[in-house]
C-alpha atoms as a PDB file:
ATOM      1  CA  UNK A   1     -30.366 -24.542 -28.859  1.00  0.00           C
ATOM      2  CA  UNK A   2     -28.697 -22.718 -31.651  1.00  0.00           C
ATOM      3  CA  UNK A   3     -28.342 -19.029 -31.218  1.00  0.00           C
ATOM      4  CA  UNK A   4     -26.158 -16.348 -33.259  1.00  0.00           C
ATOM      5  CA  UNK A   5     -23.240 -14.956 -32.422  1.00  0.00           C
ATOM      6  CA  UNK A   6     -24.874 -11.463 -31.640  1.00  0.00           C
ATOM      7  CA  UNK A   7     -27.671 -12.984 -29.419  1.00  0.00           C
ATOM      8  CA  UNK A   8     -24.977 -15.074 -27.595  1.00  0.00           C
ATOM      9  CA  UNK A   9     -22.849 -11.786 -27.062  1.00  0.00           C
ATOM     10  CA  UNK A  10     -26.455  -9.718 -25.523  1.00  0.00           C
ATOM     11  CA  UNK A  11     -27.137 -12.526 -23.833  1.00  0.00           C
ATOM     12  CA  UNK A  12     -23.740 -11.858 -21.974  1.00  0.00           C
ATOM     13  CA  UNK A  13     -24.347  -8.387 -21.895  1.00  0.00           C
ATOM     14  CA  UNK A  14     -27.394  -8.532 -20.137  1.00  0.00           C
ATOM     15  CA  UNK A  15     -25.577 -11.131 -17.614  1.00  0.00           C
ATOM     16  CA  UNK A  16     -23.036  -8.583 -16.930  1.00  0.00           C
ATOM     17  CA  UNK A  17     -25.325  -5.303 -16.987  1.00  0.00           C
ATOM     18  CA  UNK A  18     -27.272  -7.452 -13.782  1.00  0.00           C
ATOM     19  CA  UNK A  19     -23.670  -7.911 -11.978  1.00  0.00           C
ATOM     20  CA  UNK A  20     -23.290  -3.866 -11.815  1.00  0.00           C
ATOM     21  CA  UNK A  21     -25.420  -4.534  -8.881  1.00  0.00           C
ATOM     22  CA  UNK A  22     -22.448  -6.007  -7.203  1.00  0.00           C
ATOM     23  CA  UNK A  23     -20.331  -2.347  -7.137  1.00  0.00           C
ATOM     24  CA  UNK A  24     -23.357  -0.180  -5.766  1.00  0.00           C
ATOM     25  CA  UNK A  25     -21.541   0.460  -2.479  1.00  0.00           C
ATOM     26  CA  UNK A  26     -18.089   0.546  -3.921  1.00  0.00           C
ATOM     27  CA  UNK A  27     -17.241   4.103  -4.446  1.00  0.00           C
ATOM     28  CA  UNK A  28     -14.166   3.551  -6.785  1.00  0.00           C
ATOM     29  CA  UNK A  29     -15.636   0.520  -9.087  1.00  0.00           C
ATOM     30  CA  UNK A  30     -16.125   1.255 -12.683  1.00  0.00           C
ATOM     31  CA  UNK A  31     -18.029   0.292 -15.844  1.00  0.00           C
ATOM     32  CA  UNK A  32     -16.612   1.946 -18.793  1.00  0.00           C
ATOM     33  CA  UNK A  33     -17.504   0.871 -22.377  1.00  0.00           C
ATOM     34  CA  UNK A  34     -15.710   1.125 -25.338  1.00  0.00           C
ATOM     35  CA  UNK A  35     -15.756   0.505 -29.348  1.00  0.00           C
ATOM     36  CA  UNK A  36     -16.186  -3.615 -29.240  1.00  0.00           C
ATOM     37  CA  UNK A  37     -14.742  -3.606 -25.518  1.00  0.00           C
ATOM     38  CA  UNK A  38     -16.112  -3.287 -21.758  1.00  0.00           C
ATOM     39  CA  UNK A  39     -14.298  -2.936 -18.520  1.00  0.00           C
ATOM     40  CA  UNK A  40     -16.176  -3.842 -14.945  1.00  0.00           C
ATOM     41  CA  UNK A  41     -13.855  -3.048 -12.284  1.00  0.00           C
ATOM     42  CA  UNK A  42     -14.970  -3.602  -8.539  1.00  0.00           C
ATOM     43  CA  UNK A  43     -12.005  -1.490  -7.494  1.00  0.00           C
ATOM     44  CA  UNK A  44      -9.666  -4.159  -6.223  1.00  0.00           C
ATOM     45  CA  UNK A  45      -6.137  -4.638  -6.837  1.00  0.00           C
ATOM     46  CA  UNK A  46      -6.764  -8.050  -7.757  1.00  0.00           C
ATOM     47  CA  UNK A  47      -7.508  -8.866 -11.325  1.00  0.00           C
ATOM     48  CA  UNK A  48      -9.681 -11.807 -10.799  1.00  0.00           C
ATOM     49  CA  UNK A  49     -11.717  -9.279  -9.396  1.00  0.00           C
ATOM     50  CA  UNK A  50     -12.269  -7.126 -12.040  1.00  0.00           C
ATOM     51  CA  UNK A  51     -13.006  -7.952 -16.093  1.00  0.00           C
ATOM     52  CA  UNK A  52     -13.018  -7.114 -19.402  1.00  0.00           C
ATOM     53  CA  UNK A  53     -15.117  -8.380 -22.166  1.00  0.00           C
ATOM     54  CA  UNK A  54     -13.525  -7.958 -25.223  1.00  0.00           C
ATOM     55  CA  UNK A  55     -16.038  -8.765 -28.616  1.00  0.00           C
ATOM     56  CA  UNK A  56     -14.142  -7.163 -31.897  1.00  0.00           C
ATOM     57  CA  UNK A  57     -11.310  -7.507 -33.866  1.00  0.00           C
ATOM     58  CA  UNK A  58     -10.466  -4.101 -34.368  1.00  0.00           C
ATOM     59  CA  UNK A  59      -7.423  -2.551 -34.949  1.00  0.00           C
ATOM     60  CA  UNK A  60      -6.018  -0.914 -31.794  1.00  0.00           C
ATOM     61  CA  UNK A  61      -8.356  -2.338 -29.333  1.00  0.00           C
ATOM     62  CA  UNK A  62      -5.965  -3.514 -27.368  1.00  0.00           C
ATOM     63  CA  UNK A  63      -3.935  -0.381 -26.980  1.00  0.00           C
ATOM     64  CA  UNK A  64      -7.154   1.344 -26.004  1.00  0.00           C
ATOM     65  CA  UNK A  65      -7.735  -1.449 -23.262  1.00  0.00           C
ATOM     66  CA  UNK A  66      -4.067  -1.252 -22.076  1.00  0.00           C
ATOM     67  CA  UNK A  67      -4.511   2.545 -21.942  1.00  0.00           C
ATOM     68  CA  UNK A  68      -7.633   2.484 -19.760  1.00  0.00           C
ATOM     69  CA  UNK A  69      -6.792  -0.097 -17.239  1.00  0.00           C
ATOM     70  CA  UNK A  70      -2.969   2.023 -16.495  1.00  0.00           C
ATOM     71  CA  UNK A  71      -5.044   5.691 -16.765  1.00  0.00           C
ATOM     72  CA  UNK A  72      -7.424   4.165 -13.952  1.00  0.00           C
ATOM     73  CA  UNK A  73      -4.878   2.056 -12.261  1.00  0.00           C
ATOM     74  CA  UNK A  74      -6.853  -1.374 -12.847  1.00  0.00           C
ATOM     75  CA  UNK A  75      -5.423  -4.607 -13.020  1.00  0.00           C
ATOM     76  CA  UNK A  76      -7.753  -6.912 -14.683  1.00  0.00           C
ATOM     77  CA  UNK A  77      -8.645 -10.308 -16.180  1.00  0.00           C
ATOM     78  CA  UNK A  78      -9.985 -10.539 -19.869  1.00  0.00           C
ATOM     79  CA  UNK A  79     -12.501 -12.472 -21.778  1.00  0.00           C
ATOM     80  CA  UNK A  80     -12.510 -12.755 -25.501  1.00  0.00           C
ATOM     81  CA  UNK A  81     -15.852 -13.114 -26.957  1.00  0.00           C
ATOM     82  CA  UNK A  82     -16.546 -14.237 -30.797  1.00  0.00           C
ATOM     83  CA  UNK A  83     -14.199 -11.740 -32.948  1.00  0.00           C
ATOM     84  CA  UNK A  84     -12.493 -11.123 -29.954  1.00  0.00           C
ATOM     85  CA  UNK A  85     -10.232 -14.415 -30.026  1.00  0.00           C
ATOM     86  CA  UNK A  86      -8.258 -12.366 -32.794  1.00  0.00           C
ATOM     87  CA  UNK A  87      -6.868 -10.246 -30.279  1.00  0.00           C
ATOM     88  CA  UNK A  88      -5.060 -13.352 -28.574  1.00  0.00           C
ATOM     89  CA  UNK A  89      -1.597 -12.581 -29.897  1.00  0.00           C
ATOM     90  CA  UNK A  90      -1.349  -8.510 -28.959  1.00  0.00           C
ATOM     91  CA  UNK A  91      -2.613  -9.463 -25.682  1.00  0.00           C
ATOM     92  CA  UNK A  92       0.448 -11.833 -25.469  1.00  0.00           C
ATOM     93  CA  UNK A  93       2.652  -9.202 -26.235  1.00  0.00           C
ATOM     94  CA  UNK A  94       1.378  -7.319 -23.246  1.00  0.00           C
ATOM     95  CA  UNK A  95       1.764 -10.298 -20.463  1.00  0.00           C
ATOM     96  CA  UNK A  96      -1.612 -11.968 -21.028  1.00  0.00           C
ATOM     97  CA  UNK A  97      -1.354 -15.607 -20.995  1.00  0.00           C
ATOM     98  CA  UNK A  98      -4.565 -17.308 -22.239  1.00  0.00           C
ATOM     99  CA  UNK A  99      -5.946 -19.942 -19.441  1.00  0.00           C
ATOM    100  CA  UNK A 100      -8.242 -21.988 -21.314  1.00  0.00           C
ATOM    101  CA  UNK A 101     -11.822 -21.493 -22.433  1.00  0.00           C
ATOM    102  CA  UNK A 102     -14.670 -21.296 -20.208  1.00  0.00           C
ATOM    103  CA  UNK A 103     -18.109 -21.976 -20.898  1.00  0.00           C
ATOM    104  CA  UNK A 104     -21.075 -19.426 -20.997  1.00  0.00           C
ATOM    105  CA  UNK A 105     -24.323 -21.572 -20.307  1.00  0.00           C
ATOM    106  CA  UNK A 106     -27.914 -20.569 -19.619  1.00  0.00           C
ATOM    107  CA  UNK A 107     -31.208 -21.912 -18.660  1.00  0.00           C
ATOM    108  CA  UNK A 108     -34.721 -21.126 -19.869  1.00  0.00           C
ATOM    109  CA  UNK A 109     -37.548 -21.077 -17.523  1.00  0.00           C
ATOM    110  CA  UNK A 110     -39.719 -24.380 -18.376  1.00  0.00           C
ATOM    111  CA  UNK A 111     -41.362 -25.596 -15.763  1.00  0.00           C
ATOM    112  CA  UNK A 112     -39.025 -28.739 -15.444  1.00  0.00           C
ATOM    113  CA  UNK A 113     -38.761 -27.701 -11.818  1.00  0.00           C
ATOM    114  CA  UNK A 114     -42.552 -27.274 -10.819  1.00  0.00           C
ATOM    115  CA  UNK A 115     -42.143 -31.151  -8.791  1.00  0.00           C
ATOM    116  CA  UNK A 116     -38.929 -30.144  -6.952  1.00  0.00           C
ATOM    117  CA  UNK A 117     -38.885 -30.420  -3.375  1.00  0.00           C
ATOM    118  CA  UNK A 118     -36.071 -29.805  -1.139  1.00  0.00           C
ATOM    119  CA  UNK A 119     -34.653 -32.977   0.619  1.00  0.00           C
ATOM    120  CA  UNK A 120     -35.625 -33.748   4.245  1.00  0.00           C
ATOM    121  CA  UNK A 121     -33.196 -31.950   7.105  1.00  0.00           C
ATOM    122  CA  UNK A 122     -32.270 -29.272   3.847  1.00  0.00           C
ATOM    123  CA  UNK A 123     -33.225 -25.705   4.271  1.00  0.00           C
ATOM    124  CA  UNK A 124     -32.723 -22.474   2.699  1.00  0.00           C
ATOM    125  CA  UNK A 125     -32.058 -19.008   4.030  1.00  0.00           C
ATOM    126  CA  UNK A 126     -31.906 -15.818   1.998  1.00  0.00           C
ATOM    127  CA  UNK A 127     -28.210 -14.432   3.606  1.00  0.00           C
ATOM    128  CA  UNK A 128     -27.683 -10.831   4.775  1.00  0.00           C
ATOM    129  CA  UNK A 129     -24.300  -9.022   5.651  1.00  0.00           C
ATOM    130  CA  UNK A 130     -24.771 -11.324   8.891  1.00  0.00           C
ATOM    131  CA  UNK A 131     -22.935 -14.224   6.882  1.00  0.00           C
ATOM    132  CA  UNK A 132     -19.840 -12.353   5.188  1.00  0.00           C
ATOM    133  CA  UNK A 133     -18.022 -14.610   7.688  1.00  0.00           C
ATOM    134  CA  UNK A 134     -19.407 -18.106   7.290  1.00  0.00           C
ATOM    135  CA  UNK A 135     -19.347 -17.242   2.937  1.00  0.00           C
ATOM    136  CA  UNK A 136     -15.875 -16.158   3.088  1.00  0.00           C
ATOM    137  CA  UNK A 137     -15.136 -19.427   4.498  1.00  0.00           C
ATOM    138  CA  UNK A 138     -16.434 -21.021   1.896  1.00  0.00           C
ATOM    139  CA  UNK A 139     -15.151 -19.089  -0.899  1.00  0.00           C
ATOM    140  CA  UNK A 140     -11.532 -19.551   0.671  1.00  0.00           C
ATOM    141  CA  UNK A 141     -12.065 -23.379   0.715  1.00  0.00           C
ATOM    142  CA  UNK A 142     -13.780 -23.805  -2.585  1.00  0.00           C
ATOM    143  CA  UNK A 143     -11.733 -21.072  -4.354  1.00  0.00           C
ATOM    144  CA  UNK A 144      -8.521 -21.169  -2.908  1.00  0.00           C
ATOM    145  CA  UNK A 145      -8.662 -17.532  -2.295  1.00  0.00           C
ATOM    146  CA  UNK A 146      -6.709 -15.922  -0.195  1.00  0.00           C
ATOM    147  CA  UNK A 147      -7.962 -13.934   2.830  1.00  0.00           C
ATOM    148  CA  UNK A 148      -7.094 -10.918   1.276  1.00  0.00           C
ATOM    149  CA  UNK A 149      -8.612 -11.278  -2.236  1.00  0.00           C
ATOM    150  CA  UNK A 150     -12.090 -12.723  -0.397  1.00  0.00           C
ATOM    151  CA  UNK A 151     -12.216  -9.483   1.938  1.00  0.00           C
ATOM    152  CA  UNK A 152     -12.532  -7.773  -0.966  1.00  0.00           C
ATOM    153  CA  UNK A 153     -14.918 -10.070  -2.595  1.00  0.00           C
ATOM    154  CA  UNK A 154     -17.221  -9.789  -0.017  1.00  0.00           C
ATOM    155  CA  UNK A 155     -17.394  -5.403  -0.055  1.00  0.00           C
ATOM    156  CA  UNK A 156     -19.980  -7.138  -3.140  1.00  0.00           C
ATOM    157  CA  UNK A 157     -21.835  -9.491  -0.671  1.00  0.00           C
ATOM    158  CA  UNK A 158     -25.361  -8.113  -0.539  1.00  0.00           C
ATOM    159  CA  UNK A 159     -24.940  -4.549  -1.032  1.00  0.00           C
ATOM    160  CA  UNK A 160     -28.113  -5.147  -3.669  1.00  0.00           C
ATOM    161  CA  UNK A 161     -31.976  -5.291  -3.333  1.00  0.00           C
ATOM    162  CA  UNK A 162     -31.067  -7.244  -6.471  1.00  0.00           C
ATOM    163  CA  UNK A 163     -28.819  -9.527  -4.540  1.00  0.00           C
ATOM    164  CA  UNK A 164     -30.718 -12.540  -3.517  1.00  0.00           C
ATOM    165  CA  UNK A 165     -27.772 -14.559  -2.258  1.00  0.00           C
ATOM    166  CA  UNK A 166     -28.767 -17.754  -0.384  1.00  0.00           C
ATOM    167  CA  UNK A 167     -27.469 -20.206   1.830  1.00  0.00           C
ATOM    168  CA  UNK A 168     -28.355 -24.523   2.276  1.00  0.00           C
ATOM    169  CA  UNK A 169     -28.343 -25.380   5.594  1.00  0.00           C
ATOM    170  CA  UNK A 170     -28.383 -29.224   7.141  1.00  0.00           C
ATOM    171  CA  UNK A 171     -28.429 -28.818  10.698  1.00  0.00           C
ATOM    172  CA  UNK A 172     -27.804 -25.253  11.330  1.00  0.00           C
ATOM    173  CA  UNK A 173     -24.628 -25.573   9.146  1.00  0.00           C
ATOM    174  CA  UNK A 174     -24.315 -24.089   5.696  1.00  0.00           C
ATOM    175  CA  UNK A 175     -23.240 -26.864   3.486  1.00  0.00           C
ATOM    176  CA  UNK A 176     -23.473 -24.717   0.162  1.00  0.00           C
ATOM    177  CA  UNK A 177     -24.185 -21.037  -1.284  1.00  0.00           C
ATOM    178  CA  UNK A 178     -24.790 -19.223  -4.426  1.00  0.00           C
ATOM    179  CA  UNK A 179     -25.740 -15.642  -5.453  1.00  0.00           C
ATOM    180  CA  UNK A 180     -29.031 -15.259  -7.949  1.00  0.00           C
ATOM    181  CA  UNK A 181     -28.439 -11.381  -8.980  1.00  0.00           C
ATOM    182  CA  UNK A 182     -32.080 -10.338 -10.656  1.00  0.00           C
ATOM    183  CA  UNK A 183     -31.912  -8.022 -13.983  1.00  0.00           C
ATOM    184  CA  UNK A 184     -35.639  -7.323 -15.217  1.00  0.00           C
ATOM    185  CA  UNK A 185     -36.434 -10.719 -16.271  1.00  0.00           C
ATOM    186  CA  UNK A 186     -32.754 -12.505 -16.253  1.00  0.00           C
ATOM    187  CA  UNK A 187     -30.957 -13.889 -13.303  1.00  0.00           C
ATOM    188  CA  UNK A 188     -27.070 -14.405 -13.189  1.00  0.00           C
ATOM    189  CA  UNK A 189     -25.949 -16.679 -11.193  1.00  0.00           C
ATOM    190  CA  UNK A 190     -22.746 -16.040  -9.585  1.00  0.00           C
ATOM    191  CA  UNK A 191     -20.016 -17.314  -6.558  1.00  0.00           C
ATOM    192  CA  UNK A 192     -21.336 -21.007  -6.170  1.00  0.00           C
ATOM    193  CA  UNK A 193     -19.617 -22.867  -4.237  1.00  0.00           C
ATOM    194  CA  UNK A 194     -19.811 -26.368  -1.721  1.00  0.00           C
ATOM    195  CA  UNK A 195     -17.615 -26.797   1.138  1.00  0.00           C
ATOM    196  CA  UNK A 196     -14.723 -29.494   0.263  1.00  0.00           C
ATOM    197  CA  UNK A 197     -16.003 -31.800   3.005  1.00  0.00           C
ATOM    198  CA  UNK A 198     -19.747 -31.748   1.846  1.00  0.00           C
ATOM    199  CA  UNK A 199     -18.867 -32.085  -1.855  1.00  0.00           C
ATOM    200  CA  UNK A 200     -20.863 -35.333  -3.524  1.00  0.00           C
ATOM    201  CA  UNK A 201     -23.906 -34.920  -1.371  1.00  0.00           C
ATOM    202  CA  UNK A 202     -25.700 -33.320  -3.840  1.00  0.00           C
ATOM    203  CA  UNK A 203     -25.937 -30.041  -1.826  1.00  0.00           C
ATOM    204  CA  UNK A 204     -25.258 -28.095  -4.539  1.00  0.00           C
ATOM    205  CA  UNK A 205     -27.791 -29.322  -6.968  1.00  0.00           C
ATOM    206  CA  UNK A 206     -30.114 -28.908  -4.383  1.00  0.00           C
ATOM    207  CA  UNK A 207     -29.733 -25.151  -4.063  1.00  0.00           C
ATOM    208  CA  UNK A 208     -29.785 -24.322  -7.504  1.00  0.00           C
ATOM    209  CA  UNK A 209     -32.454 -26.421  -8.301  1.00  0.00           C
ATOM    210  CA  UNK A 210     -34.146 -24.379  -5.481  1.00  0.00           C
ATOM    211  CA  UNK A 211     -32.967 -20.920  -6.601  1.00  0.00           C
ATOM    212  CA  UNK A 212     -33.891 -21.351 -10.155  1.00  0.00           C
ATOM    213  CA  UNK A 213     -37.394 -22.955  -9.320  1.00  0.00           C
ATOM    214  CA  UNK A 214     -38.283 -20.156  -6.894  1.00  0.00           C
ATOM    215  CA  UNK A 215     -36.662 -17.420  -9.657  1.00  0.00           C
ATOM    216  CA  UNK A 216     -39.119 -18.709 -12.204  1.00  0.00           C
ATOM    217  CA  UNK A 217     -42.554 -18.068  -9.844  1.00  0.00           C
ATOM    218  CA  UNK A 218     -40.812 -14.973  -9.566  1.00  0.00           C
ATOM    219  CA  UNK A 219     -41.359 -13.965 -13.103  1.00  0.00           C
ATOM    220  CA  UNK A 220     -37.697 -14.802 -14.392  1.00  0.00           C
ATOM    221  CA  UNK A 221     -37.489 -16.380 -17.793  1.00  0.00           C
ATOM    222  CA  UNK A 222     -33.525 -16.645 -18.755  1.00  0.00           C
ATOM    223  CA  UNK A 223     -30.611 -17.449 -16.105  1.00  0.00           C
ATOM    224  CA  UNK A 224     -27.086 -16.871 -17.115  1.00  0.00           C
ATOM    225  CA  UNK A 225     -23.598 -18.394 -15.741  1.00  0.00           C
ATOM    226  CA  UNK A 226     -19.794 -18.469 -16.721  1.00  0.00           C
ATOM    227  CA  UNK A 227     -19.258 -21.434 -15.715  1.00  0.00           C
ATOM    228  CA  UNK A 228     -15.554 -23.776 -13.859  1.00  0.00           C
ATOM    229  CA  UNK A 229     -14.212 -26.694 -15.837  1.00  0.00           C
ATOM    230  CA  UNK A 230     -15.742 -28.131 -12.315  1.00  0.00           C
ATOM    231  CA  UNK A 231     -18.996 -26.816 -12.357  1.00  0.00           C
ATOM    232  CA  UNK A 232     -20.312 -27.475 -15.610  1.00  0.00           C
ATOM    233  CA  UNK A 233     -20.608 -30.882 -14.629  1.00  0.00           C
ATOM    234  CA  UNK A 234     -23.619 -29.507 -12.055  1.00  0.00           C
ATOM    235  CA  UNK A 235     -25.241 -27.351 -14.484  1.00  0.00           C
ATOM    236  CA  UNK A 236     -25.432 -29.629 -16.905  1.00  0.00           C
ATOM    237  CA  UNK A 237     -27.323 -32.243 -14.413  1.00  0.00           C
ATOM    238  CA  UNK A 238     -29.733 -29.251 -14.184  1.00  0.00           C
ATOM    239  CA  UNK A 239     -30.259 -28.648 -17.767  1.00  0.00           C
ATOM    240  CA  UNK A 240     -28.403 -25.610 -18.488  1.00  0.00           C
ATOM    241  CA  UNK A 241     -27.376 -25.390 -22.054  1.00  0.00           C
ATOM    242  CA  UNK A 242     -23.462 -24.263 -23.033  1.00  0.00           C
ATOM    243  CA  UNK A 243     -23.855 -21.281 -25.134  1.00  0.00           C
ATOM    244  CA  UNK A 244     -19.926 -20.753 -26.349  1.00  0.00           C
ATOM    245  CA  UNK A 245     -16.743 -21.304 -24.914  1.00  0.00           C
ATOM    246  CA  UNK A 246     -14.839 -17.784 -24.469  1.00  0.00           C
ATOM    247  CA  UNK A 247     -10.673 -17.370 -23.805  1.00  0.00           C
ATOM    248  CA  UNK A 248      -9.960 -16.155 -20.376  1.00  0.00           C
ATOM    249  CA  UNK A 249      -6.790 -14.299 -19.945  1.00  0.00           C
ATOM    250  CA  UNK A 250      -4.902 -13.431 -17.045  1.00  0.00           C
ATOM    251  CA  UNK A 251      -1.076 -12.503 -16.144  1.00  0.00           C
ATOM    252  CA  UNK A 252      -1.501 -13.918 -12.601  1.00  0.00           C
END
């Protein structure tokens, strides 16, 4: 699938205008867009937390981004998109160190998925606020977040009607979760993650396979994911395509 560089950036757009649905309930969190950059900030003081997309070369831009994050007090993490990779060297200057490239894949809705069937003893539960405790353990041991940094992921957990964040069960215990966050007719998929002692069970191609089969009857037609070094192996098996790889920066 070839696509341009300005339908691989709206593509991302539209994956990131479906996460706002994450800061509903957040009081602080802010989106604020600027010329050929965008901040999301959740309102943590942890920059993993928070993001900016950065998509032009422009003179400046990176003063203007360094001026922002200090006038709101953010600390964030930074993505360069296309153009944007110019801007490696004056984000250097200001502490940035660039952590490798990470891929930004999608799926089409095809059909591929109309003969999949969950395995025998599997089930799937939509999760409410009831499991911030059982996903937080997961997170930490998938993640290796602290407590601190998931508590503050989880202010997102399913504050949403567009959150449709699901759990896979085997015996009453969840064995892996993933978040499907709806946008008119795009789903992003978000915080997947398998439990170190069920990983190679196939648990968690079973759940996405479910959640992107069940998101297609729904009327979705394009799912979007940054995806881990880790986890593109997964998405791959399930026929997402890698649009780009984009710089992430951090000064953790």
């Amino acid at each position: 699938m070839n696509t341009s560089y300005e339908t691989r950036l709206a593509y991302l757009k539209k994956c990131h205008a479906g996460s706002l649905g994450f800061y509903k309930n957040i009081p602080g969190a802010l989106n604020i867009k600027g010329d050929g950059w965008e901040l999301f900030s959740s309102d943590s003081r942890f920059a993993m937390l928070n993001g900016v997309i950065i998509h032009s070369s422009r003179k400046g831009l990176v003063d203007e981004v360094m001026e922002t994050l200090e006038k709101n007090k953010v600390s964030s993490d930074i993505r360069l998109v296309g153009p944007g990779i110019s801007q490696l060297s004056s984000l250097s200057e200001h502490g940035y160190k660039n952590l490798g490239s990470t891929p930004f894949m999608m799926w089409s809705a095809d059909n591929s998925l109309d003969g999949f069937n969950l395995r025998t003893q599997l089930t799937v539960q939509r999760l409410d606020q009831s499991y911030i405790d059982t996903a937080s353990s997961i997170y930490m041991d998938v993640y290796g977040m602290s407590e601190e940094v998931v508590r503050d992921m989880t202010r997102m957990f399913c504050v949403s009607e567009n959150d449709h964040t699901y759990g896979l069960f085997k015996d009453s215990e969840m064995v892996s979760v993933v978040t499907a966050m709806v946008y008119k007719n795009s789903v992003g998929i978000w915080n997947m993650g398998t439990p170190t002692k069920h990983q190679k069970n196939g648990y968690g191609k079973e759940l996405l396979s479910y959640v992107m089969k069940s998101h297609e009857k729904m009327g979705a037609q394009e799912f979007f994911l940054c995806a881990s070094s880790a986890g593109k192996f997964l998405y791959d098996k399930c026929g997402w395509i890698t649009l780009d790889y984009w710089p992430y920066l951090s000064k953790s």
